[in-house]
Structures are given as C-alpha cells and as structure tokens.
Protein backbone atom coordinates (compact mmCIF):
# COMPACT_ATOMS: atom_id res chain seq x y z
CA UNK A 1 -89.61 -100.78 30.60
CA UNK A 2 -90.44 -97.28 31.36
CA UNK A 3 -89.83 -94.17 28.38
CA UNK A 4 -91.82 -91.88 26.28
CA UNK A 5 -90.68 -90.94 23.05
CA UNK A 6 -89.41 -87.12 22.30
CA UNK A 7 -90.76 -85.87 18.54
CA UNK A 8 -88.88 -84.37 16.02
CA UNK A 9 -85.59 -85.02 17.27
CA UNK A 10 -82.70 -82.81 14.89
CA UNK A 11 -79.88 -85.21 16.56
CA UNK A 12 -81.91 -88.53 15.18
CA UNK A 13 -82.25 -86.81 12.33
CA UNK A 14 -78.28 -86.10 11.97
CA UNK A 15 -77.02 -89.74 12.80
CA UNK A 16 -80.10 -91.39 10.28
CA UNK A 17 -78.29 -89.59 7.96
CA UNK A 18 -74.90 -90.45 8.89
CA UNK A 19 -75.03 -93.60 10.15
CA UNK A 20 -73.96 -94.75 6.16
CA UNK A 21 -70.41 -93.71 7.01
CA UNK A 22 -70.21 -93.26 10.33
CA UNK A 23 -67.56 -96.02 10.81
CA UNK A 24 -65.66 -94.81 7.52
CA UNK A 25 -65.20 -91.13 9.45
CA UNK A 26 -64.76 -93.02 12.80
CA UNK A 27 -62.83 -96.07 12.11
CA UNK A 28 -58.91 -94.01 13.20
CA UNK A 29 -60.73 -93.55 16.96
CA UNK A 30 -59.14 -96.35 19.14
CA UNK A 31 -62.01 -97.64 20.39
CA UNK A 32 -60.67 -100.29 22.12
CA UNK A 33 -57.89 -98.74 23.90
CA UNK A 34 -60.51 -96.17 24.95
CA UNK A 35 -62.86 -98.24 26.12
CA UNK A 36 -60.37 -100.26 27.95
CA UNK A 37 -59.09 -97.21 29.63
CA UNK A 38 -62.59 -96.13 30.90
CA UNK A 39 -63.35 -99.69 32.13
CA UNK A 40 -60.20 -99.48 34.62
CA UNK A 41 -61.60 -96.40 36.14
CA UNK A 42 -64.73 -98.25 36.75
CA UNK A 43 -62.94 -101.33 37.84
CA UNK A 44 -60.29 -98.66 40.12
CA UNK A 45 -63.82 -97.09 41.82
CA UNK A 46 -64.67 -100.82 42.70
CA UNK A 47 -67.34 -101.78 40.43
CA UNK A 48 -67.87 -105.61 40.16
CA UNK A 49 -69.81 -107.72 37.29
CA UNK A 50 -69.96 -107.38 33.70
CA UNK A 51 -73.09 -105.98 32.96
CA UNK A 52 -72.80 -102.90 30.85
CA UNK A 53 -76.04 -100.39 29.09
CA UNK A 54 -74.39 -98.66 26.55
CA UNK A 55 -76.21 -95.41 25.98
CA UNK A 56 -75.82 -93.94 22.67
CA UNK A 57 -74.61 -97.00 21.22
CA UNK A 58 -74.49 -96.16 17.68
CA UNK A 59 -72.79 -98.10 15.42
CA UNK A 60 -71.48 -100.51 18.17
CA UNK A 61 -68.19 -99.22 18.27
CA UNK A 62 -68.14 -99.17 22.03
CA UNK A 63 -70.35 -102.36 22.51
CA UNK A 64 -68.28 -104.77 20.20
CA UNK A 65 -65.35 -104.19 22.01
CA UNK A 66 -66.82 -105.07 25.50
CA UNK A 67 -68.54 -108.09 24.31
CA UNK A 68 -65.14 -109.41 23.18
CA UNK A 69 -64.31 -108.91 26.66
CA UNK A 70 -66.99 -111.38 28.01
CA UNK A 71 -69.19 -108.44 29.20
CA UNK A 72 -73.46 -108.90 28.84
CA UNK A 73 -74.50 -106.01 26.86
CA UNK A 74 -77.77 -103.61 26.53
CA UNK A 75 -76.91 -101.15 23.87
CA UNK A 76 -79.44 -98.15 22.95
CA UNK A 77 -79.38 -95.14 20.64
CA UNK A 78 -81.53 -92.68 19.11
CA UNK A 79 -81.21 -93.46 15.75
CA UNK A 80 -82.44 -96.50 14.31
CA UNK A 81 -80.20 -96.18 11.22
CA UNK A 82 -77.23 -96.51 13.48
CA UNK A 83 -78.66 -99.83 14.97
CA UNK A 84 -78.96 -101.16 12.44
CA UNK A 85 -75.60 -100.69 11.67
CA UNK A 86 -74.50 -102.44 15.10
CA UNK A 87 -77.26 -104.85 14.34
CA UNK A 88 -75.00 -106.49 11.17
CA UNK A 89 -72.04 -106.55 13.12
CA UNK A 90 -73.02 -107.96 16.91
CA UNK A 91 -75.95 -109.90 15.69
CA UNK A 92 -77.26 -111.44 18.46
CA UNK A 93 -74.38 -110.89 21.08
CA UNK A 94 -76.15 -108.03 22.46
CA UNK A 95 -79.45 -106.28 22.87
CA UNK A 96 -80.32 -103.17 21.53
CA UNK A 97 -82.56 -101.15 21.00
CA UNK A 98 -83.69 -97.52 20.22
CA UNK A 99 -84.70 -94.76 22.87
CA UNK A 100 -83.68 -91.20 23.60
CA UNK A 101 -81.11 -91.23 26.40
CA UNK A 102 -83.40 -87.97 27.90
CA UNK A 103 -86.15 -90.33 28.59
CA UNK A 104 -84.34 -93.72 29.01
CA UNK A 105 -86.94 -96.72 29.69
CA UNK A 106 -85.88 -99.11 33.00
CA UNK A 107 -83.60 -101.75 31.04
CA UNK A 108 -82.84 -103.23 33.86
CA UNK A 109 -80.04 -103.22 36.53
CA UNK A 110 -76.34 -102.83 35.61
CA UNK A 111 -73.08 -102.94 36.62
CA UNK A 112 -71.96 -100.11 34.26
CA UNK A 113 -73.63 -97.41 32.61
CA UNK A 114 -72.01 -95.11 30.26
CA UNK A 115 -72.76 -92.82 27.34
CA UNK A 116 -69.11 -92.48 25.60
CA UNK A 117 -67.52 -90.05 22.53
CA UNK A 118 -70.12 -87.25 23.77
CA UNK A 119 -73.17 -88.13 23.45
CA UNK A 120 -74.20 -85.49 26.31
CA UNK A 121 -73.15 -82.64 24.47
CA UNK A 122 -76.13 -83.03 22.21
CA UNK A 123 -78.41 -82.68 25.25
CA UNK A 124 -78.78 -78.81 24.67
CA UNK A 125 -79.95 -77.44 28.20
CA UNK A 126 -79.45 -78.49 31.70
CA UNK A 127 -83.13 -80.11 32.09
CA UNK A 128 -82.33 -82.05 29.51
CA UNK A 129 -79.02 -82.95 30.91
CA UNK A 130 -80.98 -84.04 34.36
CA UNK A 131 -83.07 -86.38 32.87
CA UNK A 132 -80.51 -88.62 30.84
CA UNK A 133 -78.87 -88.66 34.68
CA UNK A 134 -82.32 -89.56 35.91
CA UNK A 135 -81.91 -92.58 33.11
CA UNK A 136 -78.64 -93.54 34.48
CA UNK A 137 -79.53 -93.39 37.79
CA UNK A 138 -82.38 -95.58 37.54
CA UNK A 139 -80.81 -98.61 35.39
CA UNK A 140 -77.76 -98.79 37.93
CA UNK A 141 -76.92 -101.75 40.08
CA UNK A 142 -77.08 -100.12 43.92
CA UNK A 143 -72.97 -100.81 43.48
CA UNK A 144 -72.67 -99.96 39.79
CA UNK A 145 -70.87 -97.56 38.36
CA UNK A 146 -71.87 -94.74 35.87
CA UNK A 147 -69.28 -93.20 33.56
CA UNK A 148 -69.69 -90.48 30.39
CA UNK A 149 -67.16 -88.24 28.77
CA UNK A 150 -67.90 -84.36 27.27
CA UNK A 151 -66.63 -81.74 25.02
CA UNK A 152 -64.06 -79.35 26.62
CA UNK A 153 -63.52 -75.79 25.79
CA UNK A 154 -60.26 -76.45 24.16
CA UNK A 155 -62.62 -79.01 21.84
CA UNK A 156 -65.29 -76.20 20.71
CA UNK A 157 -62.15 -73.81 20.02
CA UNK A 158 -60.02 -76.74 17.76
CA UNK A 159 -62.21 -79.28 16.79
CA UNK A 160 -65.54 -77.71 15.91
CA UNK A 161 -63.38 -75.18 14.09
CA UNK A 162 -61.77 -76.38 11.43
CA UNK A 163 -62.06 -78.40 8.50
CA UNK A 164 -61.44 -82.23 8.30
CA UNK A 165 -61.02 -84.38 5.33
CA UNK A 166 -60.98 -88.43 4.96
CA UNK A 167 -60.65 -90.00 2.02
CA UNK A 168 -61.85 -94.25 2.36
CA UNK A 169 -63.25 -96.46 -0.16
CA UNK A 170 -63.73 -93.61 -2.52
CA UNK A 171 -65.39 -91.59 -0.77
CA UNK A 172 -64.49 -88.21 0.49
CA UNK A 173 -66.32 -87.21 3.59
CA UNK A 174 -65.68 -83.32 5.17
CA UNK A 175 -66.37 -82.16 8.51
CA UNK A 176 -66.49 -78.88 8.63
CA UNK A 177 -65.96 -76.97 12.20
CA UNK A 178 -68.45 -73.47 11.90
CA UNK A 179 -67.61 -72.40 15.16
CA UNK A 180 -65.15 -69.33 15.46
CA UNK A 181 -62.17 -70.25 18.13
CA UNK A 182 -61.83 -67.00 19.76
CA UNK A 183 -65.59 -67.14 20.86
CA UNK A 184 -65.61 -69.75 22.92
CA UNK A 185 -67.63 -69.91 26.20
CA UNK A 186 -69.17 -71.77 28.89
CA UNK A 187 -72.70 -72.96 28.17
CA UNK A 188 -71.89 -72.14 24.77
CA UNK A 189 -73.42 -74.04 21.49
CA UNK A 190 -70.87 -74.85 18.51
CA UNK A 191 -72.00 -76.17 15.07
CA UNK A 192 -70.15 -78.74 12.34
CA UNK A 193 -71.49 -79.48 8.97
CA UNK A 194 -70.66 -82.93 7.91
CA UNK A 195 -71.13 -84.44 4.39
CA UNK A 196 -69.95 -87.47 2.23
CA UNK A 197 -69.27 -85.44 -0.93
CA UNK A 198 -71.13 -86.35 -3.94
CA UNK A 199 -74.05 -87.73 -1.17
CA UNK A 200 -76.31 -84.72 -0.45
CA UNK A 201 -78.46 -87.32 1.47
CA UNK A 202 -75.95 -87.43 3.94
CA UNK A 203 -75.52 -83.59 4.54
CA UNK A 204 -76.06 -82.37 8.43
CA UNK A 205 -75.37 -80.41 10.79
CA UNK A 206 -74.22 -81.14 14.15
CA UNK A 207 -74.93 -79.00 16.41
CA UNK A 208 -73.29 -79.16 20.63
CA UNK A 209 -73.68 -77.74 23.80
CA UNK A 210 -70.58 -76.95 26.32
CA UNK A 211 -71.55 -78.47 29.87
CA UNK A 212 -69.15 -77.03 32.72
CA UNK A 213 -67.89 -78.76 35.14
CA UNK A 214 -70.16 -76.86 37.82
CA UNK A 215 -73.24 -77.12 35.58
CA UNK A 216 -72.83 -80.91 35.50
CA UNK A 217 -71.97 -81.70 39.14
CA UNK A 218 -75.27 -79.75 39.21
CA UNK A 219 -77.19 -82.06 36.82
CA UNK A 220 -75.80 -85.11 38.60
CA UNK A 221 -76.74 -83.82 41.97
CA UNK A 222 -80.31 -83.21 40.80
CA UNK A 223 -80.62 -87.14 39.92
CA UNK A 224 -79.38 -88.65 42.55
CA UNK A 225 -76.14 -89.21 41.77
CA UNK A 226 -72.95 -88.63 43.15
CA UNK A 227 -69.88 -87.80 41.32
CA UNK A 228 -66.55 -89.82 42.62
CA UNK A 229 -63.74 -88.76 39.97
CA UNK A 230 -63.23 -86.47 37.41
CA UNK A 231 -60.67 -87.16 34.96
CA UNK A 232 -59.36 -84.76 32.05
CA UNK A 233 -58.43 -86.67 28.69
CA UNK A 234 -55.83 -85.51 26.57
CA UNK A 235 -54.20 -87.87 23.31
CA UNK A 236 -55.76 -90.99 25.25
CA UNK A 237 -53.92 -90.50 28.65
CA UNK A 238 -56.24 -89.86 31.79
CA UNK A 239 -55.09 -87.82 34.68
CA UNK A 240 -56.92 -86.16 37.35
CA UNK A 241 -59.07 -83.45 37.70
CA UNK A 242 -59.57 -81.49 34.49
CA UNK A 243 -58.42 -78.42 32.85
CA UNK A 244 -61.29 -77.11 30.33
CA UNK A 245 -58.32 -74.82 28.36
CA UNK A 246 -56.08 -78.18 28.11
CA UNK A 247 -58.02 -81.61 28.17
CA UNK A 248 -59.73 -82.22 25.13
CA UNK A 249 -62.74 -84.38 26.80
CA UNK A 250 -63.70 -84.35 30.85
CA UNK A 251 -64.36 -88.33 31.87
CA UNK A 252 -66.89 -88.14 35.15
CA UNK A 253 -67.47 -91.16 37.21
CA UNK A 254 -70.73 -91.61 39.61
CA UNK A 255 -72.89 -93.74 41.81
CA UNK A 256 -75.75 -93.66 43.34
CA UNK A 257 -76.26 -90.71 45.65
C-alpha cells in the first residue's frame, strides 16, 4: 500500500476527541436508509460486485450497514479513536484501518468507493480536494463506481448556525453553529463548536470548507475522474441536479476518466 502520513492534523484531532459520543450525537441519522439510497445510484450507473472502501469510516456507521448487506468491506479514517469505535462493533467483518483520505495508500481495487456525511468538506483547499480524488481514483475497479456527498450553501447558512441540543444516557452534548447565515459564500469556511457538557475533554471545533459545484467538477477532472450524476439531497429524497440555495447536501457520482 502506497500513503504518507500528514502531521498535525486539527480534523484527527476533533474526531479523537469526539469519537466518545459520536454515535450518541449521530445515532437519529438514518444510516441505513441513506446508505441504501446511495447504493441504488451506484447500482442505477451500472456498477457490479460488492466490494466497497469506505473512506472516512468513522465509527462504522456506514460500513455496518453494508456488511449486513453481504458487501466485502475496507473501511479507513483519520482518527484512530473512531476505529476503534467501529473496531468493537464489526470485529472482524471488515478491515480497517487508519490513513488520511488526502494521501490514501493503494487498498486495493473496488467496486465502490465513497466518502459519505461530508467528509470532503474538511479538506480545506482545492489541492487538497485533488488528492483525496487522486485516492479514489486509484483504488477503483476500471468499472467501479465512486460516490461522496458535501455541504451545500443552504447547510453553512442553517446548520452551522445554530445551536443543537441532545440529551442521551445522561449526557447533554451541544453543537453549536458559529457561522453567521447572512454571510454565506462560495469557497467559504464555517465553524461549529461541539462539546459533551460536563466533558471539557471532548470540547472542539469543527471547522468546513464550501466546495462548489464548478470547483469540484474541477478537482475531479484534475484526477482522472469523470463525473456521471449529480444529485441534490433534501430530507433523504434524491433528485437531479442540485440547487446550492435548496438541497441540503450535493451527492456526485464518478468513474474513471
């Protein structure tokens, strides 16, 4: 496997420190019902097999329910606290392990790749963005599919805005949006604080980049790969094309160039 490691990452700093109660915060997001919904889009663009690479794995929440699905599965992340995590849930179903999706080593040759809940808005510049397409590219299956969702405008203006409380098991975590709605931008960066009260260890900031739609068709171009549906995601349903002011998350599709 090919990869060099990145230093002094802030965004494997942020998810050591969440990964504690990362499923408590997450557990409401219909994983499975997303994840099924992405795989027919792959399935529609006539991918074949059941090979999928995960990228930005986390907590498994997107590998556990493709593995229940029969699917052979290479998960990775950049935070080793969040494996871990997976690692007491999927046990030895799957493989995973860590590396930084900008410098992805050669896992291998798949019949899907994806990096899903936005794991590319944490890439903050378009280099950076290039070279976790590179990744893709390179661990595709010459008919595989790759597949990844990002922020919208309309998510950096609601979302990353305001305050959001769960209360589970006694804990009471707070995400705080510190981004101001009316500027909102392309290419823009937004900022959320995020703490467990009570658990100053888990304290962090997250901190987002906007990728247009031009700036990624871009990115993927760069890589070698090309871009064969763009869908716009709004309360779950799929249609389309996308509309940065309405969808809440754009859903891009690609193979090989």
């Amino acid at each position: 496997m090919r990869g060099r490691e990145i230093m002094g990452n802030p965004v494997k700093e942020t998810y050591d420190s969440y990964a504690p109660v990362y499923d408590l915060f997450n557990h409401r997001y219909m994983y499975r019902q997303w994840t099924r919904k992405l795989l027919a889009k792959a399935e529609e663009a006539g991918m074949g097999g059941k090979r999928l690479l995960d990228i930005a794995c986390g907590t498994g929440m997107s590998t556990i329910p493709m593995l229940d699905r029969g699917w052979e599965v290479t998960g990775c992340d950049i935070s080793p606290a969040m494996l871990d995590v997976a690692r007491s849930k999927v046990g030895t179903r799957a493989d995973l392990f860590e590396a930084d999706m900008r410098n992805l080593p050669d896992f291998g040759e798949f019949d899907l790749v994806w990096a899903v809940s936005d794991p590319v808005n944490y890439l903050l510049g378009g280099d950076e963005l290039k070279a976790a397409f590179d990744g893709m590219r390179r661990n595709l299956a010459p008919s595989g599919v790759a597949l990844f969702d990002a922020n919208t405008l309309v998510t950096y203006a609601t979302f990353f805005s305001k305050e959001i409380v769960v209360e589970e098991d006694g804990k009471r975590l707070v995400w705080l949006g510190l981004q101001m709605p009316e500027i909102v931008e392309p290419g823009m960066y937004a900022e959320a604080r995020f703490e467990a009260e009570g658990n100053p260890d888990v304290a962090h900031v997250h901190r987002q980049r906007h990728f247009s739609e031009d700036e990624v068709l871009i990115a993927l171009d760069a890589a070698g790969l090309h871009c064969i549906s763009i869908f716009g995601e709004l309360n779950g349903a799929l249609t389309p094309g996308l509309d940065e002011n309405h969808h809440t998350k754009a859903v891009y599709l690609c193979r090989r160039g």
